[in-house]
PDB file of N, CA and C in Angstrom:
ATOM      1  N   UNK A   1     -26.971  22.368  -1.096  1.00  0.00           N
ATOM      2  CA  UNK A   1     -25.798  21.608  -0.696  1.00  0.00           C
ATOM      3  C   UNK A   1     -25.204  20.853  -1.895  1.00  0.00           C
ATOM      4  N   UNK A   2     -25.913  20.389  -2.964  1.00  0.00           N
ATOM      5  CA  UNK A   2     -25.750  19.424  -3.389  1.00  0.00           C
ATOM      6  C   UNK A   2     -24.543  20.385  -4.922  1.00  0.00           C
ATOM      7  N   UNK A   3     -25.419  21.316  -4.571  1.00  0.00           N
ATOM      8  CA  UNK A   3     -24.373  22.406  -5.634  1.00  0.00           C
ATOM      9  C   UNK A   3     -22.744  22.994  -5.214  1.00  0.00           C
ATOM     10  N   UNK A   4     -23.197  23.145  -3.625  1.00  0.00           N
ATOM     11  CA  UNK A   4     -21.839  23.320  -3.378  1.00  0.00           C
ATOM     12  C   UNK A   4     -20.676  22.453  -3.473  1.00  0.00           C
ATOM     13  N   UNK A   5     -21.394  20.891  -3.496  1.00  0.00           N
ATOM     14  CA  UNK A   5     -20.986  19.823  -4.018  1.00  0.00           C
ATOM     15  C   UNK A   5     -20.082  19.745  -5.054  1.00  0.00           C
ATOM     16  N   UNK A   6     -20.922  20.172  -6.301  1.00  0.00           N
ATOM     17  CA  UNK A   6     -20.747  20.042  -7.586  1.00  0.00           C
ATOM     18  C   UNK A   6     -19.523  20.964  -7.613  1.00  0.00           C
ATOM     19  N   UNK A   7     -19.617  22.521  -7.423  1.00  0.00           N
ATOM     20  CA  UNK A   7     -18.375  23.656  -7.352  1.00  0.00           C
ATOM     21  C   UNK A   7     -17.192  22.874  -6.731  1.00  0.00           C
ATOM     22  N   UNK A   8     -17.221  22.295  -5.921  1.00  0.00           N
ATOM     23  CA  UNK A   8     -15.984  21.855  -5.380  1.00  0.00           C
ATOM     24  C   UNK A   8     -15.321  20.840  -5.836  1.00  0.00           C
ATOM     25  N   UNK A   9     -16.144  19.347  -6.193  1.00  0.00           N
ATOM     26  CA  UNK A   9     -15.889  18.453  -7.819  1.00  0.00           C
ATOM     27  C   UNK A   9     -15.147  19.382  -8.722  1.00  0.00           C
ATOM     28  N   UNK A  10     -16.013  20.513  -9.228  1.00  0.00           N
ATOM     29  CA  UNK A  10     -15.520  20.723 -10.321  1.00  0.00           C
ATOM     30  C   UNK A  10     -13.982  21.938 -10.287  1.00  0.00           C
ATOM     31  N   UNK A  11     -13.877  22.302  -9.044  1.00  0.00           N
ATOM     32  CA  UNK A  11     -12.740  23.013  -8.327  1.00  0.00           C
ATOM     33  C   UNK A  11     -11.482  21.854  -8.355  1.00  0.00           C
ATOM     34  N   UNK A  12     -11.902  20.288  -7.724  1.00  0.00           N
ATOM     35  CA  UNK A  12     -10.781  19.453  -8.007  1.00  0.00           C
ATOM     36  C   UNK A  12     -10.174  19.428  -9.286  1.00  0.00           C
ATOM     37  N   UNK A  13     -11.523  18.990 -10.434  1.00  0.00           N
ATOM     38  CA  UNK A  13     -11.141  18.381 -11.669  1.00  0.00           C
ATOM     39  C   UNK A  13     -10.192  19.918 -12.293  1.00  0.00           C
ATOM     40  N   UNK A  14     -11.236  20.917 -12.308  1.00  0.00           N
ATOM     41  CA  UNK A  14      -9.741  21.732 -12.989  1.00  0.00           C
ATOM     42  C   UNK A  14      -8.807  22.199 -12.541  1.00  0.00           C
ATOM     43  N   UNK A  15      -8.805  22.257 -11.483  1.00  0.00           N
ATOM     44  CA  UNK A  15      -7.351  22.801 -10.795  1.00  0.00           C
ATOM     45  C   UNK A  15      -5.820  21.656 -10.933  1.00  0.00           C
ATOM     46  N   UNK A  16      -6.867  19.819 -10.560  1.00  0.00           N
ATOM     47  CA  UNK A  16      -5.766  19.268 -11.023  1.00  0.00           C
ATOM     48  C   UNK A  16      -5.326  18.626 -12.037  1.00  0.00           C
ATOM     49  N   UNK A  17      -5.980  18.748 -12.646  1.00  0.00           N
ATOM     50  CA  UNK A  17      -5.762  18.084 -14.090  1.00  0.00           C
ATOM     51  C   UNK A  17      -6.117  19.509 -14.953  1.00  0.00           C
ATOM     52  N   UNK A  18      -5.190  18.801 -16.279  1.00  0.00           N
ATOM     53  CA  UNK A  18      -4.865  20.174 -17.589  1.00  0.00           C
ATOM     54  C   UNK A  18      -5.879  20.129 -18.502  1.00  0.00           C
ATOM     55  N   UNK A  19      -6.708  20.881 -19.024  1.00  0.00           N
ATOM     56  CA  UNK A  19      -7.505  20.201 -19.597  1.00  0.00           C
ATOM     57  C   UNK A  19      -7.384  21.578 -20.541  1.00  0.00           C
ATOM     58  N   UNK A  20      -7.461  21.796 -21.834  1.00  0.00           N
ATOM     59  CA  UNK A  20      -7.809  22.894 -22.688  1.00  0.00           C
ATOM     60  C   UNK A  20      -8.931  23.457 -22.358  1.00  0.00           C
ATOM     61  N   UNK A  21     -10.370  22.990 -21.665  1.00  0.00           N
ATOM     62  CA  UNK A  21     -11.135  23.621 -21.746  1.00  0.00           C
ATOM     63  C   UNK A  21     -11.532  23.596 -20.476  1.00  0.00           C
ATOM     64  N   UNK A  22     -12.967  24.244 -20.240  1.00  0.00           N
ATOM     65  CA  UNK A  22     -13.522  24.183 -18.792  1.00  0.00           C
ATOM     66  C   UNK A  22     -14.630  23.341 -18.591  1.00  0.00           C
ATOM     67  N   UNK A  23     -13.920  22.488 -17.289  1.00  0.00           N
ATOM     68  CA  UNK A  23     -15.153  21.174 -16.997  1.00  0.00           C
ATOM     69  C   UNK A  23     -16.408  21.581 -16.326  1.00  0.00           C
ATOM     70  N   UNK A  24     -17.474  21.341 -16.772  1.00  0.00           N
ATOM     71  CA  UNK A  24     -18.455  21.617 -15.876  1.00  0.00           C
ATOM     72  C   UNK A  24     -18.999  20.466 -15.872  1.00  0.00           C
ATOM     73  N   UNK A  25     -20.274  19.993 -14.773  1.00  0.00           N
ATOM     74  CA  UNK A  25     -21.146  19.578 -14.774  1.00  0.00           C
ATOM     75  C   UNK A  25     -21.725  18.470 -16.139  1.00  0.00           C
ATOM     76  N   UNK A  26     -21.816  19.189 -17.079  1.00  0.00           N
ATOM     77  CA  UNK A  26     -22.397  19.014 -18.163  1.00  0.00           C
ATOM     78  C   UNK A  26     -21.218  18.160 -19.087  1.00  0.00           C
ATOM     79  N   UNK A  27     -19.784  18.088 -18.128  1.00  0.00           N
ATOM     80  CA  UNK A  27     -18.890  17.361 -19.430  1.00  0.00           C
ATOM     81  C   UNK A  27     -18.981  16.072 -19.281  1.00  0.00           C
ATOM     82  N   UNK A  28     -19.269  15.449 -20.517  1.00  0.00           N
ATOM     83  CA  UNK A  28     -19.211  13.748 -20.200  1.00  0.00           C
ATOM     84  C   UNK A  28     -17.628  13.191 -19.512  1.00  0.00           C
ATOM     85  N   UNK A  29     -17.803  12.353 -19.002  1.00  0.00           N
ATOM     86  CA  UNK A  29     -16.914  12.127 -18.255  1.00  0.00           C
ATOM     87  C   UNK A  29     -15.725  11.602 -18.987  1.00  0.00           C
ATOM     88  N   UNK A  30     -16.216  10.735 -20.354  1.00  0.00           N
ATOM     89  CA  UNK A  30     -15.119  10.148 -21.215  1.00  0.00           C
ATOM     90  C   UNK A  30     -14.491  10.805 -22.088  1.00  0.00           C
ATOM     91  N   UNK A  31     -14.606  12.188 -21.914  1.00  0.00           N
ATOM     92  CA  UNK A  31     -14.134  13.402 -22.560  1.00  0.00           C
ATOM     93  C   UNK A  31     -13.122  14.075 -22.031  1.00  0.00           C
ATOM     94  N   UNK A  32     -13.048  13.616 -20.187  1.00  0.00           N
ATOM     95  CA  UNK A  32     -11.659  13.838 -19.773  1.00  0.00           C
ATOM     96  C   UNK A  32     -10.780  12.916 -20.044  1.00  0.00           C
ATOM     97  N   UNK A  33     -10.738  11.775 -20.684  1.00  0.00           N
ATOM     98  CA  UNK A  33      -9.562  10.832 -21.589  1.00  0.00           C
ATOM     99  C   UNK A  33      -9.004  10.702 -19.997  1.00  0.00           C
ATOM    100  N   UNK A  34      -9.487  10.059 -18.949  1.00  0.00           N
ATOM    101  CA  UNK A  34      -8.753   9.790 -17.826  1.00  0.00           C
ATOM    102  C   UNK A  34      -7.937   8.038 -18.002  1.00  0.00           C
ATOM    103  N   UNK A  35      -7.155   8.155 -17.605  1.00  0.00           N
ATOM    104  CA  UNK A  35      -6.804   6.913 -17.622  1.00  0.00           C
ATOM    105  C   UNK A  35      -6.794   6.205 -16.183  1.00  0.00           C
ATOM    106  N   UNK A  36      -6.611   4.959 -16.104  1.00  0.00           N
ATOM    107  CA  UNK A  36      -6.894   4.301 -14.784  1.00  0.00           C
ATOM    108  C   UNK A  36      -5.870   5.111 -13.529  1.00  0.00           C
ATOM    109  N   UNK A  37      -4.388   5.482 -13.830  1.00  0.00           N
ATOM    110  CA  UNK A  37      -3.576   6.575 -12.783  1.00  0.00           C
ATOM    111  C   UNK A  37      -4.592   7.650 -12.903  1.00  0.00           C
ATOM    112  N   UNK A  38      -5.205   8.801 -13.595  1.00  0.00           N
ATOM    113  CA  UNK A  38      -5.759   9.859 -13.306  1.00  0.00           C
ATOM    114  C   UNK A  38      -6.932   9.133 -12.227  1.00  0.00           C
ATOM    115  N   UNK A  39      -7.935   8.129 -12.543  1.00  0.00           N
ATOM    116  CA  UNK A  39      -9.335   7.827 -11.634  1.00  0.00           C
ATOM    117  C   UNK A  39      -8.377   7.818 -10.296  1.00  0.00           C
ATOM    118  N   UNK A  40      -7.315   7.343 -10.523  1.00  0.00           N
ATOM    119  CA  UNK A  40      -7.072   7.029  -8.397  1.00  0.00           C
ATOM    120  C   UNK A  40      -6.788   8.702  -8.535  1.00  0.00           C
ATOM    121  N   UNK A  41      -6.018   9.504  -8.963  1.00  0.00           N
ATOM    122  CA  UNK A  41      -5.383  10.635  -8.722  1.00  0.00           C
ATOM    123  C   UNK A  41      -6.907  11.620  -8.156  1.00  0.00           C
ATOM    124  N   UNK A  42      -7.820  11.273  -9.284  1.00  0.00           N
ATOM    125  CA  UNK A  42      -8.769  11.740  -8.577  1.00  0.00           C
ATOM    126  C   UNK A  42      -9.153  11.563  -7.944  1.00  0.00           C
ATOM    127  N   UNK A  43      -9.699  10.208  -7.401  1.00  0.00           N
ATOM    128  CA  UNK A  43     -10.147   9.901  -6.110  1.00  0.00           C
ATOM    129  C   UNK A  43      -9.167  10.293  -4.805  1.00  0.00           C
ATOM    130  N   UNK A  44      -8.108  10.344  -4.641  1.00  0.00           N
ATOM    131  CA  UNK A  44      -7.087  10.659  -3.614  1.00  0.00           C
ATOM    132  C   UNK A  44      -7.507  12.045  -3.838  1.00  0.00           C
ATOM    133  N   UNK A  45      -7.954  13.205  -4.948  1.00  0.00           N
ATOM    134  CA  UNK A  45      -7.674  14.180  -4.713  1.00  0.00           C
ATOM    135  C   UNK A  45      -9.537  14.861  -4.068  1.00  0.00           C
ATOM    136  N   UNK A  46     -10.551  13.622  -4.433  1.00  0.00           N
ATOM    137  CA  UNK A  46     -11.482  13.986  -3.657  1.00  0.00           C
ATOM    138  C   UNK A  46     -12.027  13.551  -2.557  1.00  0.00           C
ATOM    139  N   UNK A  47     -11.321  12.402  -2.005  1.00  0.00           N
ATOM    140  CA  UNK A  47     -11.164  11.999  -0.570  1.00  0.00           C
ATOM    141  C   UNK A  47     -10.593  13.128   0.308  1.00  0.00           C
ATOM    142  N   UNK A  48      -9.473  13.774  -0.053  1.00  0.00           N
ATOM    143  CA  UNK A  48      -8.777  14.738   0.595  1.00  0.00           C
ATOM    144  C   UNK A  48      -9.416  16.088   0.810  1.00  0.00           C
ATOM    145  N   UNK A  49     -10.454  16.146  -0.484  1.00  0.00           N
ATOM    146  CA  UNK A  49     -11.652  17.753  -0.965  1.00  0.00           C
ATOM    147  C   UNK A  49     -12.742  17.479   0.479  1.00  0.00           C
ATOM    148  N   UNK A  50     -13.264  15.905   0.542  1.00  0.00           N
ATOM    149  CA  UNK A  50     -14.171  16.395   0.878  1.00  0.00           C
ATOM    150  C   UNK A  50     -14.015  15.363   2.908  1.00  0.00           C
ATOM    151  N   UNK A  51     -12.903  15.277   2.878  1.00  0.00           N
ATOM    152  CA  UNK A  51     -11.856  14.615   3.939  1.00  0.00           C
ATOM    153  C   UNK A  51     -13.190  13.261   4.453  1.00  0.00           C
ATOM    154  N   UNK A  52     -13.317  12.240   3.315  1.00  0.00           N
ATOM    155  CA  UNK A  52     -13.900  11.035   3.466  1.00  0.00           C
ATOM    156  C   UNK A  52     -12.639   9.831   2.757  1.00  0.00           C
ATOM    157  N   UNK A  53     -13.387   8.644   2.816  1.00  0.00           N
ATOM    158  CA  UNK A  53     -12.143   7.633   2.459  1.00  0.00           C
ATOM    159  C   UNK A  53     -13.510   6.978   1.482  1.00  0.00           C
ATOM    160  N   UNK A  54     -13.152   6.718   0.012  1.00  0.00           N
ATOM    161  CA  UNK A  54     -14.534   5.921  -0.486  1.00  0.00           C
ATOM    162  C   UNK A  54     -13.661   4.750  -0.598  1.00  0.00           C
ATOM    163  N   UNK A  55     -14.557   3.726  -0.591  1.00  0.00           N
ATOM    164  CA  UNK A  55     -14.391   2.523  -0.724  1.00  0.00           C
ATOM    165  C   UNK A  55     -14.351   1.779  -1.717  1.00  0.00           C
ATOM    166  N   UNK A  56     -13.716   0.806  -2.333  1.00  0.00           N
ATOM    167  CA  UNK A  56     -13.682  -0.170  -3.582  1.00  0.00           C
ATOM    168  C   UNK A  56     -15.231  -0.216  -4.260  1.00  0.00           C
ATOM    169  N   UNK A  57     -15.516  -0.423  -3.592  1.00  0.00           N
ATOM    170  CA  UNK A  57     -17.279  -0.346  -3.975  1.00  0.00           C
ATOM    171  C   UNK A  57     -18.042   0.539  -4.238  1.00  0.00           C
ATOM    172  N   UNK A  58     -17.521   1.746  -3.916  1.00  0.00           N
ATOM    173  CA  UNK A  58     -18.293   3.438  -3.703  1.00  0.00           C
ATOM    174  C   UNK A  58     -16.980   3.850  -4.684  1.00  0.00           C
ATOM    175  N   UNK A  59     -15.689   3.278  -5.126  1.00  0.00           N
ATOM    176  CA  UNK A  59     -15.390   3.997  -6.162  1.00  0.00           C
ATOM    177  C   UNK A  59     -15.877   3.416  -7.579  1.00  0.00           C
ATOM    178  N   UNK A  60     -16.205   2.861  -7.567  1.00  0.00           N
ATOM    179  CA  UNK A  60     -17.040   2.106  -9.007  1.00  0.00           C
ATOM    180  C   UNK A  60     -18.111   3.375  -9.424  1.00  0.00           C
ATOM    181  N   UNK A  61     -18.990   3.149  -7.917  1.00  0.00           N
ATOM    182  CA  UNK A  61     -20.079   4.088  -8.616  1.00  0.00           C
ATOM    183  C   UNK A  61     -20.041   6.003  -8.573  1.00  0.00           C
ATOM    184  N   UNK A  62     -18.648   5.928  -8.251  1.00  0.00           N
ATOM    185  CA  UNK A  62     -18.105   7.458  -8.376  1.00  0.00           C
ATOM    186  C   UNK A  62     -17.277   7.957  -9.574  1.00  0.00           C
ATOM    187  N   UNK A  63     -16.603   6.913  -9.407  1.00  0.00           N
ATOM    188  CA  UNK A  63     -15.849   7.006 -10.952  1.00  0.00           C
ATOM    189  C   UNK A  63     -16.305   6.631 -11.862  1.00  0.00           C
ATOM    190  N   UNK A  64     -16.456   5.121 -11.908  1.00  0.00           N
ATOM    191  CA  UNK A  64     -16.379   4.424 -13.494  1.00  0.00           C
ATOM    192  C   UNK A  64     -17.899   4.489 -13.830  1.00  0.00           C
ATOM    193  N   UNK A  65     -18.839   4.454 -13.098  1.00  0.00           N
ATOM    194  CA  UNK A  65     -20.108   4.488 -13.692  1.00  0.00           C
ATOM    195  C   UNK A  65     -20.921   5.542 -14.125  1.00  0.00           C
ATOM    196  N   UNK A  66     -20.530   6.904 -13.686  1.00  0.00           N
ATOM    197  CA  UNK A  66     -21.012   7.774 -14.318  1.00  0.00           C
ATOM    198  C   UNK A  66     -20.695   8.201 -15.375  1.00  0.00           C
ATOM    199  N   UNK A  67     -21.398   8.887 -16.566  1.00  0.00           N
ATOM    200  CA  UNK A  67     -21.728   9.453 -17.989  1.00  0.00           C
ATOM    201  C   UNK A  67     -21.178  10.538 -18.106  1.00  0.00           C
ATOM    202  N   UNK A  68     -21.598  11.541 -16.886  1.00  0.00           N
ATOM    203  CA  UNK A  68     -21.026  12.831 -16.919  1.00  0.00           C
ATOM    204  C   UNK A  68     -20.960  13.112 -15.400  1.00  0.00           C
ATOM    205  N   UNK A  69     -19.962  14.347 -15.415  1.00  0.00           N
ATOM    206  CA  UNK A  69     -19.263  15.047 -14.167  1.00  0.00           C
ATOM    207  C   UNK A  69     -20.718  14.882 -13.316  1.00  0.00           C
ATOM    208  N   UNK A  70     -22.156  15.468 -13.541  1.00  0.00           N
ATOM    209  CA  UNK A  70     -22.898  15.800 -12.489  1.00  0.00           C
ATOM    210  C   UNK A  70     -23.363  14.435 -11.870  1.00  0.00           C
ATOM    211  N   UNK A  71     -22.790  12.987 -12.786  1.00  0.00           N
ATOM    212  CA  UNK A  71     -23.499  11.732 -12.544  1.00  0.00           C
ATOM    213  C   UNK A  71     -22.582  11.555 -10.855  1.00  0.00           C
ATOM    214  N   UNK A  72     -20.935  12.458 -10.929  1.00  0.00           N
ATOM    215  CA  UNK A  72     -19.674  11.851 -10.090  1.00  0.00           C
ATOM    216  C   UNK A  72     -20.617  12.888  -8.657  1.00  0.00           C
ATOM    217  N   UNK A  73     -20.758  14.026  -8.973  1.00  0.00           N
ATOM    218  CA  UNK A  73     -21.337  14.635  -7.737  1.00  0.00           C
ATOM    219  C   UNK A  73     -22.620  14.318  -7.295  1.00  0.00           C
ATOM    220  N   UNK A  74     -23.621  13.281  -7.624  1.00  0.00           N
ATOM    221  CA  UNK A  74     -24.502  12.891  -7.424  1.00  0.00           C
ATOM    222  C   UNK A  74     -24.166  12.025  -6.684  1.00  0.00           C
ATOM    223  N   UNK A  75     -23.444  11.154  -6.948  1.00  0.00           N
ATOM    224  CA  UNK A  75     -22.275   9.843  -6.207  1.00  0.00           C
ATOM    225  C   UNK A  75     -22.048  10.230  -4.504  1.00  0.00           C
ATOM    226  N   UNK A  76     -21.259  11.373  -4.965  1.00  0.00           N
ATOM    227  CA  UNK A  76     -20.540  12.127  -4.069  1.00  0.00           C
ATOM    228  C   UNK A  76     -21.780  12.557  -2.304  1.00  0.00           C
ATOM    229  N   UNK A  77     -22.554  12.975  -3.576  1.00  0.00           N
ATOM    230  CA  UNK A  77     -23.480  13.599  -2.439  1.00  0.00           C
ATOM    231  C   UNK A  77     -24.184  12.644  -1.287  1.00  0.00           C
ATOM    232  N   UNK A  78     -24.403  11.458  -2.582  1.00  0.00           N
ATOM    233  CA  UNK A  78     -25.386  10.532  -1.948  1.00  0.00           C
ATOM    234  C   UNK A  78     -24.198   9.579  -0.418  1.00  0.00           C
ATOM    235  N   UNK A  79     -22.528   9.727  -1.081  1.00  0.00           N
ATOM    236  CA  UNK A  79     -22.095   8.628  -0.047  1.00  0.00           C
ATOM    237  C   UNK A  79     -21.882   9.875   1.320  1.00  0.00           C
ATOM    238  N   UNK A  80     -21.653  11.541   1.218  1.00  0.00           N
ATOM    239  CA  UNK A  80     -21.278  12.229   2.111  1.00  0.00           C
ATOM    240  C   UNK A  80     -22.920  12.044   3.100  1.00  0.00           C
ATOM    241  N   UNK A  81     -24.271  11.672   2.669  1.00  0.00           N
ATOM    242  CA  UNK A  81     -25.190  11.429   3.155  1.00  0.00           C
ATOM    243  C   UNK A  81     -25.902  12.764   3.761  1.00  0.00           C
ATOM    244  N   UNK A  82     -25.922  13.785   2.731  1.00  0.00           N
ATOM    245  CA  UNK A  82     -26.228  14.731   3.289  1.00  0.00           C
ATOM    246  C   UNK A  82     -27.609  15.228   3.187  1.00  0.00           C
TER     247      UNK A  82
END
C-alpha cells in the first residue's frame, strides 16, 4: 500500500509541476526549489489525489518537514491511516 502511495505522490509531483528531471522517491525535497505558492499548490493537488483535507498541523509534517519525497509519502501514509 504504502508504495502505491508513493506512485501516486510521485504521479502528482510530476505531472504538476515542470521539473527538467524525474522525481522519485529518492529526490530531496529542497531540490524541487518549491516556494511557499507551489507547498499549498501541492497540498490542494494531494488532498484532491488522495480525496482527504490535511490540516495546519499535518501540513507541517507533510510538507515542510521532510528531507526527501519518500519522507512526504511516509506522512501521507501515516495520516490516510492505512
Amino acid at each position: 500500500m504504502r508504495e502505491q502511495i508513493g506512485n501516486r505522490v510521485l504521479e502528482v509531483i510530476n505531472s504538476e509541476f515542470n521539473f527538467n528531471f524525474e522525481v522519485t522517491q529518492e529526490t530531496p525535497i529542497e531540490d524541487l526549489g518549491f516556494d511557499s505558492i507551489d507547498h499549498i499548490e501541492l497540498l490542494v493537488e494531494l488532498e484532491e489525489e488522495f480525496d482527504m483535507e490535511i490540516s495546519d498541523e499535518d501540513y507541517d509534517k507533510v510538507i515542510l518537514e521532510g528531507k526527501k519525497v519518500s519522507d512526504l509519502t511516509d506522512a501521507l501514509y501515516t495520516l490516510l491511516d492505512l
